[in-house]
PDB file of N, CA and C in Angstrom:
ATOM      1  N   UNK A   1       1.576 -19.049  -2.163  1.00  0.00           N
ATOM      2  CA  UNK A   1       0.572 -18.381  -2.978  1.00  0.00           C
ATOM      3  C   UNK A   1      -0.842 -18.871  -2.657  1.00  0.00           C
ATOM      4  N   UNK A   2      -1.002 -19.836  -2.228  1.00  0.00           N
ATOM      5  CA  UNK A   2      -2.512 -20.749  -2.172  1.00  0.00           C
ATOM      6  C   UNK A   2      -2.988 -19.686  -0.671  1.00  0.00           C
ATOM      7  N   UNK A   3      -2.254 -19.502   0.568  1.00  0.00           N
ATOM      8  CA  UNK A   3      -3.151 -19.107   1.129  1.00  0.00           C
ATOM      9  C   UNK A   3      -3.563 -17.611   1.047  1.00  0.00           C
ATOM     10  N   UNK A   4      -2.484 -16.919  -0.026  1.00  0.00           N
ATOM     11  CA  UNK A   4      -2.602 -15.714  -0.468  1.00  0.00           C
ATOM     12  C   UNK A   4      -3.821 -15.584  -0.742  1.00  0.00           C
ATOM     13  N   UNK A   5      -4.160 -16.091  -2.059  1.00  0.00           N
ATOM     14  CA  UNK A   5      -5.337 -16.825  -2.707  1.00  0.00           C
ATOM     15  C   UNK A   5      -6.658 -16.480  -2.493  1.00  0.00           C
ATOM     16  N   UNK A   6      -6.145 -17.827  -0.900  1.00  0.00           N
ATOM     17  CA  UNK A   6      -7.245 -17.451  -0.064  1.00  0.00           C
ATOM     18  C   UNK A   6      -8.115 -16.346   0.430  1.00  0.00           C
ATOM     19  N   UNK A   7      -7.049 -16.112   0.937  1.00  0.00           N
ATOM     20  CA  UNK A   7      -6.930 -14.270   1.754  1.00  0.00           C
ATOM     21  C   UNK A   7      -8.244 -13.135   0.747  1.00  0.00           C
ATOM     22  N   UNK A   8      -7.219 -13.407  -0.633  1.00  0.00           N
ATOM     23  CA  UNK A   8      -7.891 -12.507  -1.736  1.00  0.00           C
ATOM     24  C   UNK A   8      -9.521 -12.937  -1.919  1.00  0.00           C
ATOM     25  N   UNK A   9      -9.725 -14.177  -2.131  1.00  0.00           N
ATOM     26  CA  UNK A   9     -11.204 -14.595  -2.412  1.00  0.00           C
ATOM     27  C   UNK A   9     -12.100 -14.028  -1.016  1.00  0.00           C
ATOM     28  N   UNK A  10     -11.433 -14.211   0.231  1.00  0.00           N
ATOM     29  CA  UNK A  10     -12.625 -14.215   1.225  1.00  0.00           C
ATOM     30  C   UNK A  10     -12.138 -12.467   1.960  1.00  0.00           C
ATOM     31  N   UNK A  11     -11.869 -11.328   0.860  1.00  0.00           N
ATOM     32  CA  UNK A  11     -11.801  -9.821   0.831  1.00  0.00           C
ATOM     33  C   UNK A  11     -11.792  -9.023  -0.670  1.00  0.00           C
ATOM     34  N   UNK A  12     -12.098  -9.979  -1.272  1.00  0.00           N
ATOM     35  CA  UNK A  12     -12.293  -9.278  -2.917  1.00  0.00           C
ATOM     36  C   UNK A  12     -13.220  -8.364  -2.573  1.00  0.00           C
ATOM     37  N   UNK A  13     -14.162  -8.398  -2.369  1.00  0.00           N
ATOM     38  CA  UNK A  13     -15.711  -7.522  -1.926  1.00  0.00           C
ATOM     39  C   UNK A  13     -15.537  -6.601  -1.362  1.00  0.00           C
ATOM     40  N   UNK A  14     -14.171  -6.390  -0.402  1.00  0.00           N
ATOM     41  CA  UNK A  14     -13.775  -5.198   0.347  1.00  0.00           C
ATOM     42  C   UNK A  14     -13.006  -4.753  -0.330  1.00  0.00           C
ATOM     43  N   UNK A  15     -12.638  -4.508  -1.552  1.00  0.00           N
ATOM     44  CA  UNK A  15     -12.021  -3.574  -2.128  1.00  0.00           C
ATOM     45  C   UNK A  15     -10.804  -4.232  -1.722  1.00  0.00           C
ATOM     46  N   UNK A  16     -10.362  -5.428  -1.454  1.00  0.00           N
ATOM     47  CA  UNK A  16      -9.145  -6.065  -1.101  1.00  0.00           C
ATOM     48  C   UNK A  16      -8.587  -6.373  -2.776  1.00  0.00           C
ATOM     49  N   UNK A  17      -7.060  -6.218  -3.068  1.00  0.00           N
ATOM     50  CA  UNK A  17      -6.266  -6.179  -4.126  1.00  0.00           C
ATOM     51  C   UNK A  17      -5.367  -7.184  -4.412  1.00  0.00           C
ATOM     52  N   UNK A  18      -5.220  -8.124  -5.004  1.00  0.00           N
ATOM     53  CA  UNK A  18      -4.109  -9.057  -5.350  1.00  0.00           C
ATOM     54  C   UNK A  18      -3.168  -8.830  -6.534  1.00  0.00           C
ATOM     55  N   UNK A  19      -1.644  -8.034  -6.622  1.00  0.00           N
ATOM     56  CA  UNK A  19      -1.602  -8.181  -7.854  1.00  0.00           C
ATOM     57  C   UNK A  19      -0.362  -8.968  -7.471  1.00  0.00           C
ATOM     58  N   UNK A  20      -0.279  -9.579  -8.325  1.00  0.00           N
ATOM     59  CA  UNK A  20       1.182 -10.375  -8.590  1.00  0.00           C
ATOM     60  C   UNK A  20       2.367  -9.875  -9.544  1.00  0.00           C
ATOM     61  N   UNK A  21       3.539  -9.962  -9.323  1.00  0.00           N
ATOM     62  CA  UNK A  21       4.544  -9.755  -9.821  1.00  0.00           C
ATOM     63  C   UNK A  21       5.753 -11.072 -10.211  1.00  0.00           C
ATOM     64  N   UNK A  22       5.496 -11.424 -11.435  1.00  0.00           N
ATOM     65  CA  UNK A  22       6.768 -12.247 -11.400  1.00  0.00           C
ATOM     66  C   UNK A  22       7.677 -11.363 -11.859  1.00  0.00           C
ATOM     67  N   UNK A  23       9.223 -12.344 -11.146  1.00  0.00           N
ATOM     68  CA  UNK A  23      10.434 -11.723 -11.402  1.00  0.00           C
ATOM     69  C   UNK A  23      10.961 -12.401 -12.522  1.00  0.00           C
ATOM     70  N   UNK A  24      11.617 -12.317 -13.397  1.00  0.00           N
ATOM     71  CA  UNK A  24      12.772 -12.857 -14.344  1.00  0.00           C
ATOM     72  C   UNK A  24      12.324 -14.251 -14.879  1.00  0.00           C
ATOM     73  N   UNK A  25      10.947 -14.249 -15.734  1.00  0.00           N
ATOM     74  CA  UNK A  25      10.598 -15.526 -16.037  1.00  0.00           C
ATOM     75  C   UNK A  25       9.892 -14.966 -17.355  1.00  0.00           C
ATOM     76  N   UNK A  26      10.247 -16.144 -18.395  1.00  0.00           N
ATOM     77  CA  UNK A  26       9.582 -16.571 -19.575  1.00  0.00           C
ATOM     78  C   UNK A  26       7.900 -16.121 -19.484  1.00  0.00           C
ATOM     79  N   UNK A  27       7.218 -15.239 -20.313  1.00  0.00           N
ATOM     80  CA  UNK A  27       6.142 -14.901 -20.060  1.00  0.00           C
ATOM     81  C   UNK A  27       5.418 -16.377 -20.514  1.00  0.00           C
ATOM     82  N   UNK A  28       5.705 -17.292 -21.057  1.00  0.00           N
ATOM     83  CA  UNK A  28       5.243 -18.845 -21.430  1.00  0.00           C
ATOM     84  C   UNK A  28       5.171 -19.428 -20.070  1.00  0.00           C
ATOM     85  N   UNK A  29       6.030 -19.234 -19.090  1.00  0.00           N
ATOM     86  CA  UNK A  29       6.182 -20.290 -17.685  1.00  0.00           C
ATOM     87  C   UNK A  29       5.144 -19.801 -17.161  1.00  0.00           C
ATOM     88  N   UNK A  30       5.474 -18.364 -16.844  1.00  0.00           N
ATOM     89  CA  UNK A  30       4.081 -17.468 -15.802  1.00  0.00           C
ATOM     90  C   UNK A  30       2.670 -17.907 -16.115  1.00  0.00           C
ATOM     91  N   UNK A  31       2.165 -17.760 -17.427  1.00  0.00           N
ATOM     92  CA  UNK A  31       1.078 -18.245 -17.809  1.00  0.00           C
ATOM     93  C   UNK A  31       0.687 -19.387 -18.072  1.00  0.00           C
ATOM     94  N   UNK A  32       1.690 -20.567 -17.786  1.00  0.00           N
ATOM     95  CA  UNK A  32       1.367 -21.817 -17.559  1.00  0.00           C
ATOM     96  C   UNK A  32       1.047 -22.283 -15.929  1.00  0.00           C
ATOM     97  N   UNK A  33       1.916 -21.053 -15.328  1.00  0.00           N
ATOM     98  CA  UNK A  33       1.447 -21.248 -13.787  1.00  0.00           C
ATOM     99  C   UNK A  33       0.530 -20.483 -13.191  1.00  0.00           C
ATOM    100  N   UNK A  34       0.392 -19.240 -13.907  1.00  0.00           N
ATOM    101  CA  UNK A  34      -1.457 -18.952 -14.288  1.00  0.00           C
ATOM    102  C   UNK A  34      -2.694 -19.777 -14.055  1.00  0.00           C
ATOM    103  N   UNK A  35      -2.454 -20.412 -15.279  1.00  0.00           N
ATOM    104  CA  UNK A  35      -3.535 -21.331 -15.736  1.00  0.00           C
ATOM    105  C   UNK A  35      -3.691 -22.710 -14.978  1.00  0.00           C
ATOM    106  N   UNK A  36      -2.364 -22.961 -14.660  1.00  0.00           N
ATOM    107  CA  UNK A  36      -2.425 -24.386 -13.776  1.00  0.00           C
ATOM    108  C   UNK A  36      -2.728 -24.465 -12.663  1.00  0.00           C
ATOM    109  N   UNK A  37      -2.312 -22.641 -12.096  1.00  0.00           N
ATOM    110  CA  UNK A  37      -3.020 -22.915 -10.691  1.00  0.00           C
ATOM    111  C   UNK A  37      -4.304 -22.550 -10.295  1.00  0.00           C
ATOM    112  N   UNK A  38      -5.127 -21.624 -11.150  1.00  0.00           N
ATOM    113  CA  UNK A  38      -6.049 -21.011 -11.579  1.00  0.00           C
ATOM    114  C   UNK A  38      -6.233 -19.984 -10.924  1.00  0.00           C
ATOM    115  N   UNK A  39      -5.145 -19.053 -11.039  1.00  0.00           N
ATOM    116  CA  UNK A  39      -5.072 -17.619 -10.099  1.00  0.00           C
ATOM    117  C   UNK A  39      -6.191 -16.883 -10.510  1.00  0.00           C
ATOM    118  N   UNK A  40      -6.579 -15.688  -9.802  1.00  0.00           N
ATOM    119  CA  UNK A  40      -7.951 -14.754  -9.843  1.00  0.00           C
ATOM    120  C   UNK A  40      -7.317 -13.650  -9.515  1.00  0.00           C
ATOM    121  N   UNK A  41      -6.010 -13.411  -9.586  1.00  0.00           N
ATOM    122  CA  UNK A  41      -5.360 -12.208  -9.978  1.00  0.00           C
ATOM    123  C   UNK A  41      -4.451 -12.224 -10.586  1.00  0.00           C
ATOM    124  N   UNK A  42      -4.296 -10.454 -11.032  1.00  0.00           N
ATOM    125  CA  UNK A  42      -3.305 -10.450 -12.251  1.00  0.00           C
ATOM    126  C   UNK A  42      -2.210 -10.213 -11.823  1.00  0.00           C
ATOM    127  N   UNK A  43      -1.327 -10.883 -12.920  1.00  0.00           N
ATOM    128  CA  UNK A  43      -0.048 -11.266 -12.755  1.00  0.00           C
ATOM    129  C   UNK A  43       0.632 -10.480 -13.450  1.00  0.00           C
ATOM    130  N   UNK A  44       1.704  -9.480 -13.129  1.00  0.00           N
ATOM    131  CA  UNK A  44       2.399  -8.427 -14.029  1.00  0.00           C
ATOM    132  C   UNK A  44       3.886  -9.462 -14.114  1.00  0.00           C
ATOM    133  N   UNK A  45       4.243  -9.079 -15.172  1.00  0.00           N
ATOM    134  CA  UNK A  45       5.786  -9.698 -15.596  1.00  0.00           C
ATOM    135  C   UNK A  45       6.642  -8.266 -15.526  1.00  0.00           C
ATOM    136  N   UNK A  46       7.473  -8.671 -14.753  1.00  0.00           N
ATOM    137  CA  UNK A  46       9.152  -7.987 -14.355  1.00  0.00           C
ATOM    138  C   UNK A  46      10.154  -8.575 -15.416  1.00  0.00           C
ATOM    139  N   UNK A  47      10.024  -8.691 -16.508  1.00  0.00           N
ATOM    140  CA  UNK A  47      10.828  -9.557 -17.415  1.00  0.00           C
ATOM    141  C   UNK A  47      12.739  -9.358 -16.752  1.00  0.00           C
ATOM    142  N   UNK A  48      12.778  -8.107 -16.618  1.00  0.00           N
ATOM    143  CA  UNK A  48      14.049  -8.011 -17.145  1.00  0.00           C
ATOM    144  C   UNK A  48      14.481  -7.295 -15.171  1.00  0.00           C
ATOM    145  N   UNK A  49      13.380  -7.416 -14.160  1.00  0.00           N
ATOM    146  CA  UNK A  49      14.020  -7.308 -12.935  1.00  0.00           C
ATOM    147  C   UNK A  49      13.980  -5.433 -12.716  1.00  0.00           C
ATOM    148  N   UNK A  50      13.501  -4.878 -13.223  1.00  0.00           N
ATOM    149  CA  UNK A  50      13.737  -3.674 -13.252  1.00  0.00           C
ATOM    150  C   UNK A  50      13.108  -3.008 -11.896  1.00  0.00           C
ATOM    151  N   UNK A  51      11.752  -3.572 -11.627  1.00  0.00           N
ATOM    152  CA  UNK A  51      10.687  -3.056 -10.650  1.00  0.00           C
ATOM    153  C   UNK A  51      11.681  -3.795  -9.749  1.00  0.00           C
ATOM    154  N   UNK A  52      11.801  -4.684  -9.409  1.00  0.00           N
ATOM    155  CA  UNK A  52      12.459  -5.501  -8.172  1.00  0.00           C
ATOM    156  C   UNK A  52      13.597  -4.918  -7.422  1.00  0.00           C
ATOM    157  N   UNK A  53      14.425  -4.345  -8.385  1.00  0.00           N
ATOM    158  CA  UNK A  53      15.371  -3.153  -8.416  1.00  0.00           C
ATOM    159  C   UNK A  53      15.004  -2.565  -7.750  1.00  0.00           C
ATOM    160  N   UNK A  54      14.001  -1.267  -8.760  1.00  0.00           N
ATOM    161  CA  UNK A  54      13.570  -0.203  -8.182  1.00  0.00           C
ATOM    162  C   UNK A  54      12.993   0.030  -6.760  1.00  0.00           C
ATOM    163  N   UNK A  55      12.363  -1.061  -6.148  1.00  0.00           N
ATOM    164  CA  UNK A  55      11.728  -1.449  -4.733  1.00  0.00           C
ATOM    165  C   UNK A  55      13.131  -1.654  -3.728  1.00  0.00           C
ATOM    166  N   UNK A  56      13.997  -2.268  -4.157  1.00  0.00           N
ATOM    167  CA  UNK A  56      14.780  -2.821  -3.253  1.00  0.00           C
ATOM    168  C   UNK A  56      14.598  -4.078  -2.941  1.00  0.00           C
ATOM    169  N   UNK A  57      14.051  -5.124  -4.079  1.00  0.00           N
ATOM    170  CA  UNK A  57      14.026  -6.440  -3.304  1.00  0.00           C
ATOM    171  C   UNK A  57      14.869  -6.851  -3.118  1.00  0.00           C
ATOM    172  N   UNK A  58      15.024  -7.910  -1.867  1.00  0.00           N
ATOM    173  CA  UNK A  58      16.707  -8.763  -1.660  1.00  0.00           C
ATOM    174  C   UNK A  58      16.023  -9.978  -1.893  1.00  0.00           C
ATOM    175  N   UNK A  59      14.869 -10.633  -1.687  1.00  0.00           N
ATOM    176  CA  UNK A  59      14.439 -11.724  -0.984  1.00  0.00           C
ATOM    177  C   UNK A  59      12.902 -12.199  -2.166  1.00  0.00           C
ATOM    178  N   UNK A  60      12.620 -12.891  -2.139  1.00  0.00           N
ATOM    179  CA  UNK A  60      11.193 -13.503  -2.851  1.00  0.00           C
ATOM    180  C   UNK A  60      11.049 -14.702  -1.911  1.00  0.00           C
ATOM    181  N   UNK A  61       9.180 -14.692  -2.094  1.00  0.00           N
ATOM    182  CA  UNK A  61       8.790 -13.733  -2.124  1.00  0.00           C
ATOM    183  C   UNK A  61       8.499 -12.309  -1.694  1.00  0.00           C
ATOM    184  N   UNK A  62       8.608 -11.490  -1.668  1.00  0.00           N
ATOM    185  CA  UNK A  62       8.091  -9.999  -1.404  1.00  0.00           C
ATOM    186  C   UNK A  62       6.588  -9.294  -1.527  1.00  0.00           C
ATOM    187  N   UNK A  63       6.353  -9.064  -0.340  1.00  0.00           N
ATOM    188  CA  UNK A  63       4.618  -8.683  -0.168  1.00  0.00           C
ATOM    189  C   UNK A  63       4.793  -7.046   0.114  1.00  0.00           C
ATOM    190  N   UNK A  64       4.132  -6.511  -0.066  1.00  0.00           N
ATOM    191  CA  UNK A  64       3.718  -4.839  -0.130  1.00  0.00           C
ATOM    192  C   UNK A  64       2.502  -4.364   0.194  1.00  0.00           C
ATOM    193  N   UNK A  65       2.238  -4.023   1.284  1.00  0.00           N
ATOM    194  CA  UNK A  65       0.445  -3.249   1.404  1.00  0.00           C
ATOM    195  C   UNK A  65       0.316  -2.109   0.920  1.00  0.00           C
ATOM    196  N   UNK A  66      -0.110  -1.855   0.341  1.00  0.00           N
ATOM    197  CA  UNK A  66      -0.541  -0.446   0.047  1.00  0.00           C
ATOM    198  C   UNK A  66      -1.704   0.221  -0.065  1.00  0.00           C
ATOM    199  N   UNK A  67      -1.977   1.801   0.687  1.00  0.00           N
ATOM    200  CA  UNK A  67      -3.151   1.543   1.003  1.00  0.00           C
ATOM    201  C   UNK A  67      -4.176   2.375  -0.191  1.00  0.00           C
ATOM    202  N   UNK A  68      -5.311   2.868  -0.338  1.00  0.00           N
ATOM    203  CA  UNK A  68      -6.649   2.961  -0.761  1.00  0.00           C
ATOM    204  C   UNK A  68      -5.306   4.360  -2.256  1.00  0.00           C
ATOM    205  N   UNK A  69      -4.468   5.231  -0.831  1.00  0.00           N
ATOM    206  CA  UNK A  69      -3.903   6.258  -2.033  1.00  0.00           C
ATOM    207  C   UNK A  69      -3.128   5.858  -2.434  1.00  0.00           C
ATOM    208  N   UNK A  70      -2.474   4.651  -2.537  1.00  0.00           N
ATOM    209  CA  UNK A  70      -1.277   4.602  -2.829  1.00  0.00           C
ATOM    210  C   UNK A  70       0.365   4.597  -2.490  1.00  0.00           C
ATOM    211  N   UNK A  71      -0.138   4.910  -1.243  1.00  0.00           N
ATOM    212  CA  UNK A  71       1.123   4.505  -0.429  1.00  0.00           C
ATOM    213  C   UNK A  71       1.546   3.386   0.090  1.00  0.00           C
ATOM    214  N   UNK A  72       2.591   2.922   0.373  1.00  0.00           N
ATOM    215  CA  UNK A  72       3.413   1.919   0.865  1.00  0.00           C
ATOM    216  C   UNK A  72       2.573   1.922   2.821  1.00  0.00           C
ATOM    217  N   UNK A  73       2.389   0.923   2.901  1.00  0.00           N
ATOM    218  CA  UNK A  73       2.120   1.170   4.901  1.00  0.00           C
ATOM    219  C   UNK A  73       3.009  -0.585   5.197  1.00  0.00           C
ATOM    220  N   UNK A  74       3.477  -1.427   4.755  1.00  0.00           N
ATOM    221  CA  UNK A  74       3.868  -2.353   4.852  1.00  0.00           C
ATOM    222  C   UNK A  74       4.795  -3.349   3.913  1.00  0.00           C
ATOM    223  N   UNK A  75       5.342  -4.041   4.316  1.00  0.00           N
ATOM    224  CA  UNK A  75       5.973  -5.109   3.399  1.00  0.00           C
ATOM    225  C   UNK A  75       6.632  -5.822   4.213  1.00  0.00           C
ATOM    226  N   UNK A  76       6.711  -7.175   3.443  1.00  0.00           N
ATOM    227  CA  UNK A  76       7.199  -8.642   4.104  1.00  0.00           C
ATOM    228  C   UNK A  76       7.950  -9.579   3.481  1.00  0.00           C
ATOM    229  N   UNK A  77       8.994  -9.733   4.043  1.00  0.00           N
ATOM    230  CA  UNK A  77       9.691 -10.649   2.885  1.00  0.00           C
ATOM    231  C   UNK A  77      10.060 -11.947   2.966  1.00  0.00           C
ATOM    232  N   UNK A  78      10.075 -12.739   2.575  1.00  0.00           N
ATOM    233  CA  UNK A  78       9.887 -14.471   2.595  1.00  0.00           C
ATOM    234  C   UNK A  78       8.505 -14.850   2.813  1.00  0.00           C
ATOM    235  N   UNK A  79       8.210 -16.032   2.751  1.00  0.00           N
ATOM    236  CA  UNK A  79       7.223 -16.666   2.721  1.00  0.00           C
ATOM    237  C   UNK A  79       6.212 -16.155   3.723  1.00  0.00           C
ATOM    238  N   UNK A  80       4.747 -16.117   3.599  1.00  0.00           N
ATOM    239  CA  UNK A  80       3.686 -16.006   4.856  1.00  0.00           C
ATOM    240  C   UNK A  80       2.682 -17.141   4.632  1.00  0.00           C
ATOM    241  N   UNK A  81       2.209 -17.611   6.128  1.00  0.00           N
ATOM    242  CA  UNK A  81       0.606 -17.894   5.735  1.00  0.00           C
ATOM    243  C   UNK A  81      -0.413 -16.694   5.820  1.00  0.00           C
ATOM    244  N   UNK A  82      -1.208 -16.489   4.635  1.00  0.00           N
ATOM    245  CA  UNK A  82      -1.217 -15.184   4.734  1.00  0.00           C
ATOM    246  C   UNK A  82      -3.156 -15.704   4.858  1.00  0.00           C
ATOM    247  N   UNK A  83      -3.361 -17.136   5.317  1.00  0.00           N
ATOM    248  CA  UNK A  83      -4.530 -17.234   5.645  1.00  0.00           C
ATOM    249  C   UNK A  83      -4.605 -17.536   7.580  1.00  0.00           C
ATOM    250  N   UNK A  84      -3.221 -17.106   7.815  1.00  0.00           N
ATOM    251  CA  UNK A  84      -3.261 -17.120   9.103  1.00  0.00           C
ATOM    252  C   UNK A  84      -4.404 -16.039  10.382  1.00  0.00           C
ATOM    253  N   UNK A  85      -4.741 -16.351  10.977  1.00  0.00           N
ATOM    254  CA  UNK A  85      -5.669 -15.569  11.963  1.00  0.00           C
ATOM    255  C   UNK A  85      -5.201 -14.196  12.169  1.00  0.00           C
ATOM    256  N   UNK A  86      -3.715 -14.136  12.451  1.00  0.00           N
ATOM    257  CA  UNK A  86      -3.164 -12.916  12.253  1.00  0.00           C
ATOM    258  C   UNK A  86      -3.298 -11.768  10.995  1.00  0.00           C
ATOM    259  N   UNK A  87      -2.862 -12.394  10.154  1.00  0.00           N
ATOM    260  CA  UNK A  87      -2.804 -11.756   8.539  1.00  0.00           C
ATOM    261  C   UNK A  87      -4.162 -11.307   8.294  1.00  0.00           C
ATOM    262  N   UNK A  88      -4.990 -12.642   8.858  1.00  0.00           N
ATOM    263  CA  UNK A  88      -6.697 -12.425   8.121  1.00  0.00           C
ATOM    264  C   UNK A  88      -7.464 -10.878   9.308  1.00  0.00           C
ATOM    265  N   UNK A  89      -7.156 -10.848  10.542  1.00  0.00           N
ATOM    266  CA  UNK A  89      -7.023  -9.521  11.434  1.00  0.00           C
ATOM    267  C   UNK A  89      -6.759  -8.155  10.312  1.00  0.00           C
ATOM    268  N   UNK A  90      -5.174  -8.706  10.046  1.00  0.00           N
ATOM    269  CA  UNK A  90      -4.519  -7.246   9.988  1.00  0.00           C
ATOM    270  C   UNK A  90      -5.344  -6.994   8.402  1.00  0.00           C
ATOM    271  N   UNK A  91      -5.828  -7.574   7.727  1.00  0.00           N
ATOM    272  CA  UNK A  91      -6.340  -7.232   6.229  1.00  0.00           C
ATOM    273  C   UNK A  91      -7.837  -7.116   6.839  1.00  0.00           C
ATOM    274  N   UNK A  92      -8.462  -7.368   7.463  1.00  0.00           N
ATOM    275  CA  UNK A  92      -9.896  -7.105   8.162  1.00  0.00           C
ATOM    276  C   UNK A  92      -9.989  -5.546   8.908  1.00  0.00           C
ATOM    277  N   UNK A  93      -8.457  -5.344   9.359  1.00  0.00           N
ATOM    278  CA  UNK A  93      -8.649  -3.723   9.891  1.00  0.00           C
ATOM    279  C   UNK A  93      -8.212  -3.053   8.922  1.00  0.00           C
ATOM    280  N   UNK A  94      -7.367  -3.562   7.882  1.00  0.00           N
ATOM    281  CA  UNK A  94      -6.981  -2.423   6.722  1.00  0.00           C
ATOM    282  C   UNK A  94      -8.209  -2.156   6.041  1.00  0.00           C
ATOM    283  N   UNK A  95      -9.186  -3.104   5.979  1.00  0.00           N
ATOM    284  CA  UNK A  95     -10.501  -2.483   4.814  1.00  0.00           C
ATOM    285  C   UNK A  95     -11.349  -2.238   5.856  1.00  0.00           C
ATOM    286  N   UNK A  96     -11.376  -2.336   7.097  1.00  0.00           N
ATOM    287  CA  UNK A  96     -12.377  -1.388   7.984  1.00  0.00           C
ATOM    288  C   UNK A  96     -13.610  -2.067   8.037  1.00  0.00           C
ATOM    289  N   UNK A  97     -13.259  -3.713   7.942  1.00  0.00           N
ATOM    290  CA  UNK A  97     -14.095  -4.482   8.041  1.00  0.00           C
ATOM    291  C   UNK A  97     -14.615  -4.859   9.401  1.00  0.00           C
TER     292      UNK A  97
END
């Protein structure tokens, strides 16, 4: 999540999007790991797994691009550095930076 984070702070300005999804957790835990880590995006609760379902997740974490309309153009599953040179490219040509 930290270099996610990253990613998000240095493309907020481009119309770049962070939302988070927890899966199957106490809305008390999420917002203690909210606050502790001091996220700058919002965090939706999946209480009961339903969206995770509906997507097809097998794996967490699970990443999704989607673009300006709303469509799906990507997804990734397990862990990324997502402040990697690569990642920071491919989110630099998605906002046409």
């Amino acid at each position: 999540m930290p270099s996610l984070v990253k990613l998000y702070n240095e493309f907020k300005q481009d119309d770049f999007v962070v939302l988070a999804i927890n899966v199957q957790e106490k809305r008390e835990i999420v917002e203690k790991y909210v606050k502790g880590n001091n996220l700058p995006c919002p965090v939706l609760l999946d209480v009961d797994g339903k969206v995770s379902y509906g997507y097809g997740i097998r794996a967490h974490p699970a990443h999704f691009l989607i673009d300006r309309q709303g469509k799906s153009i990507g997804q990734a599953l397990g862990a990324r550095d997502w402040a990697s040179i690569e990642n920071r490219n491919l989110i630099q040509y998605l906002v046409g930076k």
